[in-house]
Each structure stands twice: as structure tokens, then as C-alpha cells.
N, C-alpha and C. Protein backbone atom coordinates (compact mmCIF):
# COMPACT_ATOMS: atom_id res chain seq x y z
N UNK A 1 -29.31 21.97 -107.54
CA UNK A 1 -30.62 22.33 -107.04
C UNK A 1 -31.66 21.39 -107.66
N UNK A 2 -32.58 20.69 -107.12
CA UNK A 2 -33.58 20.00 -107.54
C UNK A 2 -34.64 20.31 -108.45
N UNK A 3 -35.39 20.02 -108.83
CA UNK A 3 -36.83 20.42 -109.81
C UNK A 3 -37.49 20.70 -109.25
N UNK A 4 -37.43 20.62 -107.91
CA UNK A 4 -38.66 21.13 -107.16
C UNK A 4 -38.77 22.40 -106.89
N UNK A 5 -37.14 22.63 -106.17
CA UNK A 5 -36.66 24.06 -106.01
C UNK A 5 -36.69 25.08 -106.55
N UNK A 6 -36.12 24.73 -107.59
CA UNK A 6 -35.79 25.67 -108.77
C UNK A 6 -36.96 26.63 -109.18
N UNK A 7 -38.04 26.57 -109.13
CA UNK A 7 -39.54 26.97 -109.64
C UNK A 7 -39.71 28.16 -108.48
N UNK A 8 -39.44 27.66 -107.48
CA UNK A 8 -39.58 28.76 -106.18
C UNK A 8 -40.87 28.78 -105.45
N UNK A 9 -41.44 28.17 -105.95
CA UNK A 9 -43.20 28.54 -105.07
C UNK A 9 -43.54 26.66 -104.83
N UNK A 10 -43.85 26.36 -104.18
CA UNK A 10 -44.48 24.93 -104.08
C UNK A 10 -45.88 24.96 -104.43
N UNK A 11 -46.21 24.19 -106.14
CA UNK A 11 -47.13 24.01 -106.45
C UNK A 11 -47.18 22.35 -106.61
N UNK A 12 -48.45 22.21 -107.05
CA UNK A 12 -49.11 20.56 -106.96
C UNK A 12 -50.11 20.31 -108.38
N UNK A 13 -49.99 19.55 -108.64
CA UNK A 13 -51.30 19.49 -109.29
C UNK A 13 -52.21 18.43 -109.05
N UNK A 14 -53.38 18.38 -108.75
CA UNK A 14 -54.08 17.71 -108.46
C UNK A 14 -55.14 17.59 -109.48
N UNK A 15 -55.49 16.14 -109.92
CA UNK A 15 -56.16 15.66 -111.17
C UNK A 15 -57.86 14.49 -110.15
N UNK A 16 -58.69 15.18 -110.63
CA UNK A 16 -59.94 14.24 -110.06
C UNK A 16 -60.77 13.43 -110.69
N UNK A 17 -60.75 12.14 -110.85
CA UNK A 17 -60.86 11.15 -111.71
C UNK A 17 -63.01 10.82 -111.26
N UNK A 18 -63.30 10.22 -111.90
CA UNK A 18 -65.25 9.85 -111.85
C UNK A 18 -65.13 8.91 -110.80
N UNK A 19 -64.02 8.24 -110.23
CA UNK A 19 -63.86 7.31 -109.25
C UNK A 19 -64.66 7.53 -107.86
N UNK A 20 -65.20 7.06 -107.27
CA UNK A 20 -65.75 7.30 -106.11
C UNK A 20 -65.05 8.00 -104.97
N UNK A 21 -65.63 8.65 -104.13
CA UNK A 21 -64.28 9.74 -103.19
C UNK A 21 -64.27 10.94 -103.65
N UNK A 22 -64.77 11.60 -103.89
CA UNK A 22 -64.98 12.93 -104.14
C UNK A 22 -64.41 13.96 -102.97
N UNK A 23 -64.51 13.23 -101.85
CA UNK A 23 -64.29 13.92 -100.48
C UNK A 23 -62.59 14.24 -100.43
N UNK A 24 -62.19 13.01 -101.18
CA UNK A 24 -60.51 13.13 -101.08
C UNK A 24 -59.97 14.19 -101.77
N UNK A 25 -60.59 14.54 -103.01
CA UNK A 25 -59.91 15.94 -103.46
C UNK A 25 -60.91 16.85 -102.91
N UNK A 26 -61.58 17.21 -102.56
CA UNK A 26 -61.59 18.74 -101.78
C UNK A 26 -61.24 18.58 -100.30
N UNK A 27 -61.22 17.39 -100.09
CA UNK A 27 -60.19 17.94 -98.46
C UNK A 27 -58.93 17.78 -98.55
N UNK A 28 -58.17 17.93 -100.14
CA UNK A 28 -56.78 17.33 -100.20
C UNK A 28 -57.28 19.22 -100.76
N UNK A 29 -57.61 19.64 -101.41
CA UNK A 29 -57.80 21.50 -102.28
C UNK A 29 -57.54 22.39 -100.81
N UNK A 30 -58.54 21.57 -99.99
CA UNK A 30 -58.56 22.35 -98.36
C UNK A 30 -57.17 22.79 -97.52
N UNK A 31 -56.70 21.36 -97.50
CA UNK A 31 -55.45 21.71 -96.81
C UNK A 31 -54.41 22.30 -97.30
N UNK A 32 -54.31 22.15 -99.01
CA UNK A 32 -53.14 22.20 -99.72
C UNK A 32 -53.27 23.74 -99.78
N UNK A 33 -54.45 24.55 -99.73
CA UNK A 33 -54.61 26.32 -99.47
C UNK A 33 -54.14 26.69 -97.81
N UNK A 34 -54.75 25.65 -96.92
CA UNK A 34 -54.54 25.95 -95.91
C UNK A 34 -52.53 26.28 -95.57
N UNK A 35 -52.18 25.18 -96.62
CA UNK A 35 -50.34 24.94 -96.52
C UNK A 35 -50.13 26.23 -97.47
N UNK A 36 -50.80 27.00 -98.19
CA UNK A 36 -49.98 27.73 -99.26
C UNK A 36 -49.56 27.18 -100.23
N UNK A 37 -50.00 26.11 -100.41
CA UNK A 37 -49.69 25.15 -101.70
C UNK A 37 -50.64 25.69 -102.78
N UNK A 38 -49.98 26.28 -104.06
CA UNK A 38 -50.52 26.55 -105.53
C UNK A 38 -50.73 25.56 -105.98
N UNK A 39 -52.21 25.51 -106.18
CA UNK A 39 -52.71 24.21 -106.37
C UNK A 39 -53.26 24.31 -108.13
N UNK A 40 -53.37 23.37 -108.79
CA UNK A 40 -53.72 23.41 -110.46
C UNK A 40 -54.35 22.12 -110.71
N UNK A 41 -55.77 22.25 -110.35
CA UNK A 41 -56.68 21.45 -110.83
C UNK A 41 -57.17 21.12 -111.75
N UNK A 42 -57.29 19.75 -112.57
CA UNK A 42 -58.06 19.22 -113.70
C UNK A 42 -58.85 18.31 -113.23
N UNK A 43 -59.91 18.17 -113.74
CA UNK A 43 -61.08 17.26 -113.33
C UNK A 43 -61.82 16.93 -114.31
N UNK A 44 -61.79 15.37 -114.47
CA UNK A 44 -62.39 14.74 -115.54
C UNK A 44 -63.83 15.21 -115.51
N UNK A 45 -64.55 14.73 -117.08
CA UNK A 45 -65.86 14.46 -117.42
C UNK A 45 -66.21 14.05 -115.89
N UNK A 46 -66.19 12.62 -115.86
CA UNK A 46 -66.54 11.85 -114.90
C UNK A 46 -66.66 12.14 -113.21
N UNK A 47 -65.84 13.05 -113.20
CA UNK A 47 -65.15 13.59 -112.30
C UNK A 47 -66.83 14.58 -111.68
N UNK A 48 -66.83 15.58 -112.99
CA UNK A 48 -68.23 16.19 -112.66
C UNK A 48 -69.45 15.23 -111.92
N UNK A 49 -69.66 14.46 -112.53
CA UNK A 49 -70.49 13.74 -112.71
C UNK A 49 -70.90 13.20 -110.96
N UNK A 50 -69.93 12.82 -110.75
CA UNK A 50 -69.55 12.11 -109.08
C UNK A 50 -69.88 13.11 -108.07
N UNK A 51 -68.86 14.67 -108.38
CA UNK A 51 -69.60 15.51 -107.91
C UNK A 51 -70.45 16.00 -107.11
N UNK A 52 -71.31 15.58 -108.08
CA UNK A 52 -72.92 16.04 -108.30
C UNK A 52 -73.80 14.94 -107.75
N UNK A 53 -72.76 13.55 -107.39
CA UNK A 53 -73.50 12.63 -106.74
C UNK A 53 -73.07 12.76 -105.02
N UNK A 54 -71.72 13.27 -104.80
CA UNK A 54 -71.43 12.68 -103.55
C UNK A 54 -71.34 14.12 -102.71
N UNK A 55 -71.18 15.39 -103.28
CA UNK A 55 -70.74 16.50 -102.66
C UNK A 55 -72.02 17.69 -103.09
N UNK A 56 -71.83 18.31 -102.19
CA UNK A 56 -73.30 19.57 -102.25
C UNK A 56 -72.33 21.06 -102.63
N UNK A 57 -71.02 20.88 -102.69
CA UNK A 57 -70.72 21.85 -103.36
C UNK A 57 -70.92 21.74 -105.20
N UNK A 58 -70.98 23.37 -105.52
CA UNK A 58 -71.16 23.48 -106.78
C UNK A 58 -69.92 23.21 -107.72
N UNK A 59 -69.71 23.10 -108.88
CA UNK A 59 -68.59 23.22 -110.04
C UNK A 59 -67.78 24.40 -109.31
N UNK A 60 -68.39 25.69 -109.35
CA UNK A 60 -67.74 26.52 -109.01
C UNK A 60 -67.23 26.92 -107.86
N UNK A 61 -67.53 26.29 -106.81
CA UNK A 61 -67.36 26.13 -105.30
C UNK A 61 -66.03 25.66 -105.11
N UNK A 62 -65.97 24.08 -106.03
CA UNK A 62 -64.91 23.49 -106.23
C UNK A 62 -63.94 23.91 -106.83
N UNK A 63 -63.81 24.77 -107.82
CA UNK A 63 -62.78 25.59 -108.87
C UNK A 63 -62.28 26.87 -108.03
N UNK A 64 -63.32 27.17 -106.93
CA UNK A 64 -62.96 28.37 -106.15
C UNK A 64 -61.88 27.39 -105.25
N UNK A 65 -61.72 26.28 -105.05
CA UNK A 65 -60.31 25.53 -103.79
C UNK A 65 -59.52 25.57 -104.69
N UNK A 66 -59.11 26.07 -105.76
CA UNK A 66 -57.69 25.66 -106.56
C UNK A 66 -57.20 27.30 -107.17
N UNK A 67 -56.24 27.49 -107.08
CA UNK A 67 -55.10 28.15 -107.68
C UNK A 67 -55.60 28.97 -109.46
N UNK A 68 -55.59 27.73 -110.23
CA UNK A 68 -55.56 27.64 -111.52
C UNK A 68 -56.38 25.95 -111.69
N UNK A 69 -57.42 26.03 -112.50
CA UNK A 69 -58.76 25.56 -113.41
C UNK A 69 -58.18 25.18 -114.67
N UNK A 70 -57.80 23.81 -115.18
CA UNK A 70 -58.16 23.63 -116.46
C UNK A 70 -58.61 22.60 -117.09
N UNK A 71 -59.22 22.64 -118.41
CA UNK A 71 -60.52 22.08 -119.48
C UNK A 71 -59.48 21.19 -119.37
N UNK A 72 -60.34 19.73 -119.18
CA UNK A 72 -59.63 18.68 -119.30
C UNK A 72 -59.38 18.11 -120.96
N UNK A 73 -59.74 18.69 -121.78
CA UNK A 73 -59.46 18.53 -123.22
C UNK A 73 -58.03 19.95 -123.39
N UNK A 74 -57.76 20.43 -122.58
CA UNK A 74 -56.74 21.29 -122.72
C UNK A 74 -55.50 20.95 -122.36
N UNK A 75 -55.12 19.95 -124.11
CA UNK A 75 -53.59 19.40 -123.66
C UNK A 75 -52.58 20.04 -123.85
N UNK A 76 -52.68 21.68 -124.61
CA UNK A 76 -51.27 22.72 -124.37
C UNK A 76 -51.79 23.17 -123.01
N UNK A 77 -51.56 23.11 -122.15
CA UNK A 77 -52.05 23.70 -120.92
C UNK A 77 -50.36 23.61 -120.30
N UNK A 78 -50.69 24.67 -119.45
CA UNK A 78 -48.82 24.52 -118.83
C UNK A 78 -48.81 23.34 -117.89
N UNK A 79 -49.55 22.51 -117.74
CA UNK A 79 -49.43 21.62 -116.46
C UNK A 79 -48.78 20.12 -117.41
N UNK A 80 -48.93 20.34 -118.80
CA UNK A 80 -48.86 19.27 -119.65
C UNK A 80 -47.38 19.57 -120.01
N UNK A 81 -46.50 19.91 -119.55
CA UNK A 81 -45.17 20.71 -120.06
C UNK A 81 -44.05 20.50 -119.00
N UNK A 82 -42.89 19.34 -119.42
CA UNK A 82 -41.91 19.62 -118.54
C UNK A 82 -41.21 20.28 -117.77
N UNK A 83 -41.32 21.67 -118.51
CA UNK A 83 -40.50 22.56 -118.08
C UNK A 83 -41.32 23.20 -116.80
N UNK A 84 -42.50 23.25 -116.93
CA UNK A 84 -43.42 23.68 -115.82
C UNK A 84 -43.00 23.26 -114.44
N UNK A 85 -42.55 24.03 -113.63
CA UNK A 85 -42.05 22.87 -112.14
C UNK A 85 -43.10 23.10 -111.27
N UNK A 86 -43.45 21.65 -110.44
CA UNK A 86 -44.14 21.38 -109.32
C UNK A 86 -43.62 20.27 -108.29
N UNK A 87 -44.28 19.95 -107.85
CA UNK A 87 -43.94 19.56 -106.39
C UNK A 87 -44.58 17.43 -106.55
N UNK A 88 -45.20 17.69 -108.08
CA UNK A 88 -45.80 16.41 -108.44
C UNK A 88 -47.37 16.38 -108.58
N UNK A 89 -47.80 15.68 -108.54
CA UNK A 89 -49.24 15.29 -109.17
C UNK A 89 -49.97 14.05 -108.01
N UNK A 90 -50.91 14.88 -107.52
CA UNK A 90 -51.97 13.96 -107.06
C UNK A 90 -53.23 13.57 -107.69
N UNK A 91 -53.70 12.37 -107.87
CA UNK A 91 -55.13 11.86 -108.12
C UNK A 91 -55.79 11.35 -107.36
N UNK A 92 -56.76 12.38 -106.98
CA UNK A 92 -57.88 11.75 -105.75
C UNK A 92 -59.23 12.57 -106.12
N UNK A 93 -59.86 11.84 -106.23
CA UNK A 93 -59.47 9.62 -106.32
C UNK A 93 -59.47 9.48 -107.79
N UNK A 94 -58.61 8.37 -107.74
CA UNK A 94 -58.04 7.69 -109.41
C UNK A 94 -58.75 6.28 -109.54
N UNK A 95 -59.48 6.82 -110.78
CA UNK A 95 -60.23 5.63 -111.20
C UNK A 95 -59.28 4.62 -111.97
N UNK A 96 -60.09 3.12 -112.03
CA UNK A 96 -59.19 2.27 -113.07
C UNK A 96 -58.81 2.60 -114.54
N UNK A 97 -59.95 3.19 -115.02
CA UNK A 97 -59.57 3.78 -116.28
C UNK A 97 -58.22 4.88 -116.65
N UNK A 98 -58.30 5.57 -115.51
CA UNK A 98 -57.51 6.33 -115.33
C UNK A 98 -55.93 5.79 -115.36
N UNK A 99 -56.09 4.83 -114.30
CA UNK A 99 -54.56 4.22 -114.18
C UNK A 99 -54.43 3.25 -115.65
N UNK A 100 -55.50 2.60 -116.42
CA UNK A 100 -55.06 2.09 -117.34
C UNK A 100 -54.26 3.07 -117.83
N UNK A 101 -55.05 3.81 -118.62
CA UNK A 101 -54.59 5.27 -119.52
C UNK A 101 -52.88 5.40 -119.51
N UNK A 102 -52.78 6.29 -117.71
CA UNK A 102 -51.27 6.42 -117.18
C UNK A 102 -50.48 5.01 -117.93
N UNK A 103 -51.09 3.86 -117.09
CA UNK A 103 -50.41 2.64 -117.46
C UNK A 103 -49.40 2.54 -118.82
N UNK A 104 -50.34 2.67 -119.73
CA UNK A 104 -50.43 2.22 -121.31
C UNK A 104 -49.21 3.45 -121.81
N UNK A 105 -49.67 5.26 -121.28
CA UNK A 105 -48.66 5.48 -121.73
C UNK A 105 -49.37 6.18 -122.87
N UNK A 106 -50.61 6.02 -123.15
CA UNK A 106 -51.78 6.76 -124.17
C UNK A 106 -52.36 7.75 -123.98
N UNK A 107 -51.98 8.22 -123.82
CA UNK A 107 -52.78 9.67 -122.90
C UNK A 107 -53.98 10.71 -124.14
N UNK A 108 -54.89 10.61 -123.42
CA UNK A 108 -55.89 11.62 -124.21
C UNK A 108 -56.77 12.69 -123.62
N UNK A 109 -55.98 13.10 -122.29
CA UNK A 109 -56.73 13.85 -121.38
C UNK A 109 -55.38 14.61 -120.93
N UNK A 110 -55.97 15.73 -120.53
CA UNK A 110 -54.54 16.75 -119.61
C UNK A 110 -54.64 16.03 -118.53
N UNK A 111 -55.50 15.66 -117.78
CA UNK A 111 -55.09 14.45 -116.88
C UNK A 111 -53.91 14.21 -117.17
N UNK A 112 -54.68 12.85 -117.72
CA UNK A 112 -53.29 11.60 -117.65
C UNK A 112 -52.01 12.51 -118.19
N UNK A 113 -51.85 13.03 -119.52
CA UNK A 113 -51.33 14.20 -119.72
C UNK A 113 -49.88 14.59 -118.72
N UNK A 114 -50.66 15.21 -118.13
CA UNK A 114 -50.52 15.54 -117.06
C UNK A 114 -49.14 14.87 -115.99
N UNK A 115 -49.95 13.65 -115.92
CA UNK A 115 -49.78 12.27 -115.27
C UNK A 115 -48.38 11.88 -115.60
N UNK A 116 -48.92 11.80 -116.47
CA UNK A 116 -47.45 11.14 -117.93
C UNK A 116 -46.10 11.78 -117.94
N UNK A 117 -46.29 12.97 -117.68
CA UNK A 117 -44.83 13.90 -117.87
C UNK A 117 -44.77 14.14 -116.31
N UNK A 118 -45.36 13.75 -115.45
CA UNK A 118 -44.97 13.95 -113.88
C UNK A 118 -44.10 12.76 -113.91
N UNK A 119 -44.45 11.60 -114.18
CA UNK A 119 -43.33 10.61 -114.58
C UNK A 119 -42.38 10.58 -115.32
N UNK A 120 -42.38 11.53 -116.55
CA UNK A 120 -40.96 11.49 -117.09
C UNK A 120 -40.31 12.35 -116.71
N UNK A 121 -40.88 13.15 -115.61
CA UNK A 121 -39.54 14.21 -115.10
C UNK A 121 -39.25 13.55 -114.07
N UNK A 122 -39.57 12.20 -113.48
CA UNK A 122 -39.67 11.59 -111.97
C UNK A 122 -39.99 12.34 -110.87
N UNK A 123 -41.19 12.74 -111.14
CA UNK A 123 -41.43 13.58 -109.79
C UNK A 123 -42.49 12.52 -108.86
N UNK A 124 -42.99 13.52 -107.99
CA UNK A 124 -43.60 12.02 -106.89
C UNK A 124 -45.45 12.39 -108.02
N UNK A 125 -46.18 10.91 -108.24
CA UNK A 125 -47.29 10.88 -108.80
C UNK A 125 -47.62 9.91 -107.90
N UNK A 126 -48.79 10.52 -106.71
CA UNK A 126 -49.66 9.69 -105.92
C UNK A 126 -51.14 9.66 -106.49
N UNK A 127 -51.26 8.06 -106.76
CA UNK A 127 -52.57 7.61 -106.99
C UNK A 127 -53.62 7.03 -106.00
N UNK A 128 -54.45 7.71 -105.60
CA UNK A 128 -55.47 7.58 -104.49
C UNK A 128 -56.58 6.66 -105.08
N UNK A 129 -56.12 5.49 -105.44
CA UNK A 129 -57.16 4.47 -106.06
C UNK A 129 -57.99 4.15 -105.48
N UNK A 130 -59.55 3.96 -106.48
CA UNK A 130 -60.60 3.49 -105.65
C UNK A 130 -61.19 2.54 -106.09
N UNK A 131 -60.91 1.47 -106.09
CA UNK A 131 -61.41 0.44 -106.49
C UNK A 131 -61.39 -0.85 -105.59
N UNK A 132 -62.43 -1.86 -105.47
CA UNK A 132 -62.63 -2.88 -105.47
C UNK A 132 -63.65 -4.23 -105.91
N UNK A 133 -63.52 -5.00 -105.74
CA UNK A 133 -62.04 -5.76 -106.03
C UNK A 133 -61.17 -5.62 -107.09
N UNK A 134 -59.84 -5.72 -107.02
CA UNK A 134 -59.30 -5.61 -108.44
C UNK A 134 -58.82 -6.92 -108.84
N UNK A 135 -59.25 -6.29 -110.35
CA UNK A 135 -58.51 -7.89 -111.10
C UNK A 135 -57.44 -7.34 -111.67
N UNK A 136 -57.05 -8.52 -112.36
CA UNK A 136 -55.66 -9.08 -113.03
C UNK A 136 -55.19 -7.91 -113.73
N UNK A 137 -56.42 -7.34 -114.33
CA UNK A 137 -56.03 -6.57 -115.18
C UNK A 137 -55.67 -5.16 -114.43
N UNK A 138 -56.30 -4.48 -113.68
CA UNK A 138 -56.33 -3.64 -112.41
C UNK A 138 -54.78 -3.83 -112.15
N UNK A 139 -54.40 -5.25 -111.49
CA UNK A 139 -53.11 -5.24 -110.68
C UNK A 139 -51.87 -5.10 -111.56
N UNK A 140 -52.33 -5.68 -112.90
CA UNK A 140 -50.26 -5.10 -114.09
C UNK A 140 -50.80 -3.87 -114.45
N UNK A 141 -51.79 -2.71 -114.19
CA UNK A 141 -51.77 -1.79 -114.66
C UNK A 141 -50.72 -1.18 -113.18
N UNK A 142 -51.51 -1.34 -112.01
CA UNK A 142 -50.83 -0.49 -110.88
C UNK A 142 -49.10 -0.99 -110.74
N UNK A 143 -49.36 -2.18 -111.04
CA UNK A 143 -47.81 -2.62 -111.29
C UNK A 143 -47.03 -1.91 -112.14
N UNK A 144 -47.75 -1.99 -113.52
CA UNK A 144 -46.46 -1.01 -114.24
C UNK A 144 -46.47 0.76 -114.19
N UNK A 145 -47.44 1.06 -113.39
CA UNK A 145 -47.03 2.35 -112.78
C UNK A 145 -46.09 2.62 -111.58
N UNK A 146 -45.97 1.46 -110.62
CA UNK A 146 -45.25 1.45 -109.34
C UNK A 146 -43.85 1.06 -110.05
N UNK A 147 -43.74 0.31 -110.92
CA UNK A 147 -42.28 0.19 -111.57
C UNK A 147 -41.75 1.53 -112.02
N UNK A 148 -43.01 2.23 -112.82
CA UNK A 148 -42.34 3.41 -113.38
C UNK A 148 -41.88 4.41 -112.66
N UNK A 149 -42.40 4.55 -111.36
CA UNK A 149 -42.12 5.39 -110.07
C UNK A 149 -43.17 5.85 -110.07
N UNK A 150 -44.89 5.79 -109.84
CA UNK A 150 -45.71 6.21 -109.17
C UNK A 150 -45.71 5.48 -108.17
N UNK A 151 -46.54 6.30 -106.82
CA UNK A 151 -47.32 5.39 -105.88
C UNK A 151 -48.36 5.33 -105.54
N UNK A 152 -48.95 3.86 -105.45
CA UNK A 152 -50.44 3.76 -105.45
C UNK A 152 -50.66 3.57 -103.82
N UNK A 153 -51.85 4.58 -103.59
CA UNK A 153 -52.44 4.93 -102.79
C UNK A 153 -53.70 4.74 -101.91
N UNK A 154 -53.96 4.00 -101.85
CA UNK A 154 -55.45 3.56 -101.61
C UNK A 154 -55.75 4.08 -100.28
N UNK A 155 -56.86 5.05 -100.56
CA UNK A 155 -57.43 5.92 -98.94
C UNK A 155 -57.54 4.85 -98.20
N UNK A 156 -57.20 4.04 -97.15
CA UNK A 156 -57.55 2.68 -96.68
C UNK A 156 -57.23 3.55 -94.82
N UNK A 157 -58.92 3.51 -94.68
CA UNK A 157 -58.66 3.99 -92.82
C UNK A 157 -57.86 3.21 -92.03
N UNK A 158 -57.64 4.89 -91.09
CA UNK A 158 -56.18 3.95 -90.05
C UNK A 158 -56.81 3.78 -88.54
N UNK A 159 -57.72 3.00 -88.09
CA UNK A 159 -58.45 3.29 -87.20
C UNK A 159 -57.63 2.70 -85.78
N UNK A 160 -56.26 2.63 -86.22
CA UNK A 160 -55.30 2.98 -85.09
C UNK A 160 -55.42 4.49 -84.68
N UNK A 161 -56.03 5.21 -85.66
CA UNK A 161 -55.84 6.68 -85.48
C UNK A 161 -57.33 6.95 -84.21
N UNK A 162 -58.01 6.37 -84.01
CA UNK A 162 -59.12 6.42 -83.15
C UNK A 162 -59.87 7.40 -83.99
N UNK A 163 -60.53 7.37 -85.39
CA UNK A 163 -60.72 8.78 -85.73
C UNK A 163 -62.15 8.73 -85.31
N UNK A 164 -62.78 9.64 -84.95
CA UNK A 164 -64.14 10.36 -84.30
C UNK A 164 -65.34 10.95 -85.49
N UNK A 165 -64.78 10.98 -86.31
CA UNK A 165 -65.83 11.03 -87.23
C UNK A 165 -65.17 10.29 -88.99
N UNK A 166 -65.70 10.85 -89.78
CA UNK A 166 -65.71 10.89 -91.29
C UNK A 166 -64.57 11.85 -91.74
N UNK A 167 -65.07 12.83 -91.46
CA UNK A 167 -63.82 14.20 -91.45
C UNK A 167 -62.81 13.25 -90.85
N UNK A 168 -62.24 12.90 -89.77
CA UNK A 168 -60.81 12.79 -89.39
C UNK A 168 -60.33 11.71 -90.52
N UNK A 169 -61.33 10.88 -90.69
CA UNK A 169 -60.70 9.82 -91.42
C UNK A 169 -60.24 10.00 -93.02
N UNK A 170 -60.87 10.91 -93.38
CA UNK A 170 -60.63 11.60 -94.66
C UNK A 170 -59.29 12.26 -94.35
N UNK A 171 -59.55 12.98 -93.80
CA UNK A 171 -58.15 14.80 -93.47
C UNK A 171 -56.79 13.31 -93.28
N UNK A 172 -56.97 11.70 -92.55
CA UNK A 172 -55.65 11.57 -91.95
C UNK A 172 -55.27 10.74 -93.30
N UNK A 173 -55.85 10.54 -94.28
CA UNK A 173 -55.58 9.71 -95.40
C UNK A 173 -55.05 10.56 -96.12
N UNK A 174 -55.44 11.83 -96.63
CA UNK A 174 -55.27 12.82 -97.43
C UNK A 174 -54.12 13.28 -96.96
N UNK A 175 -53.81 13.69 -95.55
CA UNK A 175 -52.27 13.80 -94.76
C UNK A 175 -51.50 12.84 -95.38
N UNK A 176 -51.55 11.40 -95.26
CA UNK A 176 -50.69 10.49 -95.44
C UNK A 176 -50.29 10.54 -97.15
N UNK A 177 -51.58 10.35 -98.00
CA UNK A 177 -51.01 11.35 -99.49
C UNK A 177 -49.98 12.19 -99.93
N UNK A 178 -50.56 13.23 -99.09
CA UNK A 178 -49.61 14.83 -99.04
C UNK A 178 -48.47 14.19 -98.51
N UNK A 179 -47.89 14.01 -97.70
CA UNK A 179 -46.76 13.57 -97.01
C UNK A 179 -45.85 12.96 -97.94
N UNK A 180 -46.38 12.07 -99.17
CA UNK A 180 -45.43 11.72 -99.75
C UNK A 180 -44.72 13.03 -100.64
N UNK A 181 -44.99 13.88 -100.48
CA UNK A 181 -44.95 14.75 -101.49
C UNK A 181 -44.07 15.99 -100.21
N UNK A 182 -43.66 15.77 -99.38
CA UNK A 182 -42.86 16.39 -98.38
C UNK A 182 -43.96 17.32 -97.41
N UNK A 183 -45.38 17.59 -97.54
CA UNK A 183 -46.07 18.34 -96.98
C UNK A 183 -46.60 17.73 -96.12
N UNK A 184 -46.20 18.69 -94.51
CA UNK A 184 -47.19 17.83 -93.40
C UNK A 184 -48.28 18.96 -93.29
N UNK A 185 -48.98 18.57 -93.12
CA UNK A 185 -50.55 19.24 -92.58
C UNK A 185 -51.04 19.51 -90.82
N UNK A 186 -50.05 18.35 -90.34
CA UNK A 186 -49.90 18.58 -89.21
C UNK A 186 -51.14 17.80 -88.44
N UNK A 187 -52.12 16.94 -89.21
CA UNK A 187 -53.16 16.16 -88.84
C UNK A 187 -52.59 14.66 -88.45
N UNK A 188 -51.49 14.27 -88.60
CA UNK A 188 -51.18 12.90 -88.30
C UNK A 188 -50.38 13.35 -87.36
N UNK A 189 -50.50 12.24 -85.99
CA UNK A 189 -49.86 11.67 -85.07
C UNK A 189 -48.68 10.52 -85.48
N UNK A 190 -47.23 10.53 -85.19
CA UNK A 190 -46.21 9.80 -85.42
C UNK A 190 -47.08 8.50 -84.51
N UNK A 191 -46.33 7.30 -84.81
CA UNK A 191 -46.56 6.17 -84.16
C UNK A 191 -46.04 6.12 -82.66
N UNK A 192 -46.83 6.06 -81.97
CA UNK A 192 -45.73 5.98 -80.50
C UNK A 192 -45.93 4.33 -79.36
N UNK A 193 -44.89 4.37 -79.10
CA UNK A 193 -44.52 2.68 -79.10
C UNK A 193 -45.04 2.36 -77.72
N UNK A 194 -45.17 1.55 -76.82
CA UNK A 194 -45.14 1.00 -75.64
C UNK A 194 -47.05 1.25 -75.11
């Protein structure tokens, strides 16, 4: 039986970095309630901060889309613990700092935390990076996370998808996220040929 299985409930954890995109984790909180997905949110300092720049919901608005809330200085937290089973770890959106952190393997946040032991149990860790341009230093960090078995993610619109507003283009990126993680949402169209 797998690690995934074994736990019995399909949970996630989802980590929200000061990175720009704020939209990506609460329409990734949205659907993942809409799926029945037990969701266990941490959200950086920074994280607030962005917030409060890009979204008109409150702290608590946002803590009301998740399952289970925790202090990102709270590194006994069960999400920081192998034995804890989930379904893997999303970051949206994942700042560079963030992926250094993961990178390096230094962890000083239940984040990365977090992050860190989603990789040593090999579970799926999608990084919804937001950055541009990246440098040198940017690209051996995402490198030595894609070696370690994360995957980097970059919300990058699919405007094969014809999307009609902001909303679609968000919900079909955040689909394509989730998906690595076995969850369809049911917002993406398969490719169809001719």
C-alpha cells in the first residue's frame, strides 16, 4: 500500500510564500474544499504581507479556506513530521527565497520544513514559482530541487485554453498544479487533435 493510502483521507499541504500570486493559493484552498481535499495551510511572514497587497480578503477569510492553520515559526507542528501522511505539498506561489531555503536543505520555517520532509518521504512537492527573470543563481537552486524530485511550476497561461477572463486563467493553472498530485478539478479540457 502506498503513503498516500495508508493515511485514508486525502490531505495536502499547501505553503504560501511573499512571492507575487496570491490568487494561486486561494483558488488552489477553493478547489481543494470544493474536491474534499484536507487542506493544512502555512503562510509565510511575507506571505501576509502580499495579501494585503493583492487580495481583499482578510487573514481570517483566508484561514477560513483551509482545514488546519499553522504559525509559520511552528516547527513541531504535525505537517513537519514524516510519519504524518499526505498527498504532498504545494507552494503557491513560491518565492526565490523560498526555493533557495528548500534548495540548500536549511530550513528555518515550517514551510520549507515542511517542504523538506515532503522530499524525504518522496512525495509529489509542486513549486508554483514566481519569478522573473531568473538568474544563475535562481536556475541551480530549481535545478537541485528538480533533481531531488520536486517540480517546478511556473503559473505560465495556456491561452490555447481560450480563457475568458482572469478567473479561468488562474482556476486552469492551479488545475494543472493539482493534477500533478492525482486531483482533477474537472476545469481542464484534454488536448484534442485535428
Amino acid at each position: 500500500m502506498s503513503k498516500r493510502a495508508r493515511h485514508g483521507r486525502r490531505r495536502l499541504i499547501v505553503g504560501v510564500t511573499g512571492a507575487t500570486g496570491f490568487i494561486y493559493a486561494e483558488r488552489a484552498l477553493r478547489l481543494l474544499r470544493e474536491m474534499e481535499v484536507e487542506t493544512h495551510l502555512v503562510m509565510s511572514r511575507a506571505a501576509e504581507l502580499t495579501r494585503e497587497y493583492e487580495s481583499s480578503l482578510s487573514r481570517d477569510a483566508v484561514h477560513a479556506l483551509a482545514d488546519h492553520v499553522y504559525p509559520i515559526a511552528d516547527v513541531g507542528a504535525s505537517i513537519a513530521s514524516g510519519s504524518f501522511r499526505t498527498l504532498g505539498m504545494l507552494v503557491a506561489p513560491c518565492s526565490m527565497r523560498t526555493v533557495g531555503e528548500i534548495a540548500s536543505g536549511v530550513t528555518s520555517t515550517l514551510l520549507t520544513r515542511a517542504a523538506d520532509v515532503v522530499l524525504k518521504e518522496r512525495l509529489p512537492l509542486v513549486l508554483m514559482v514566481r519569478e522573473t527573470p531568473l538568474n544563475l543563481i535562481h536556475l541551480h537552486n530549481l535545478t537541485t530541487l528538480t533533481e531531488a524530485g520536486a517540480t517546478v511550476f511556473p503559473p505560465v497561461p495556456a491561452f490555447y485554453a481560450k480563457p475568458a477572463s482572469l478567473e479561468e486563467m488562474v482556476d486552469h493553472s492551479v488545475s494543472r498544479a493539482l493534477d500533478q498530485f492525482g486531483l482533477d478539478t474537472g476545469r481542464i479540457e484534454g488536448w484534442r487533435e485535428g
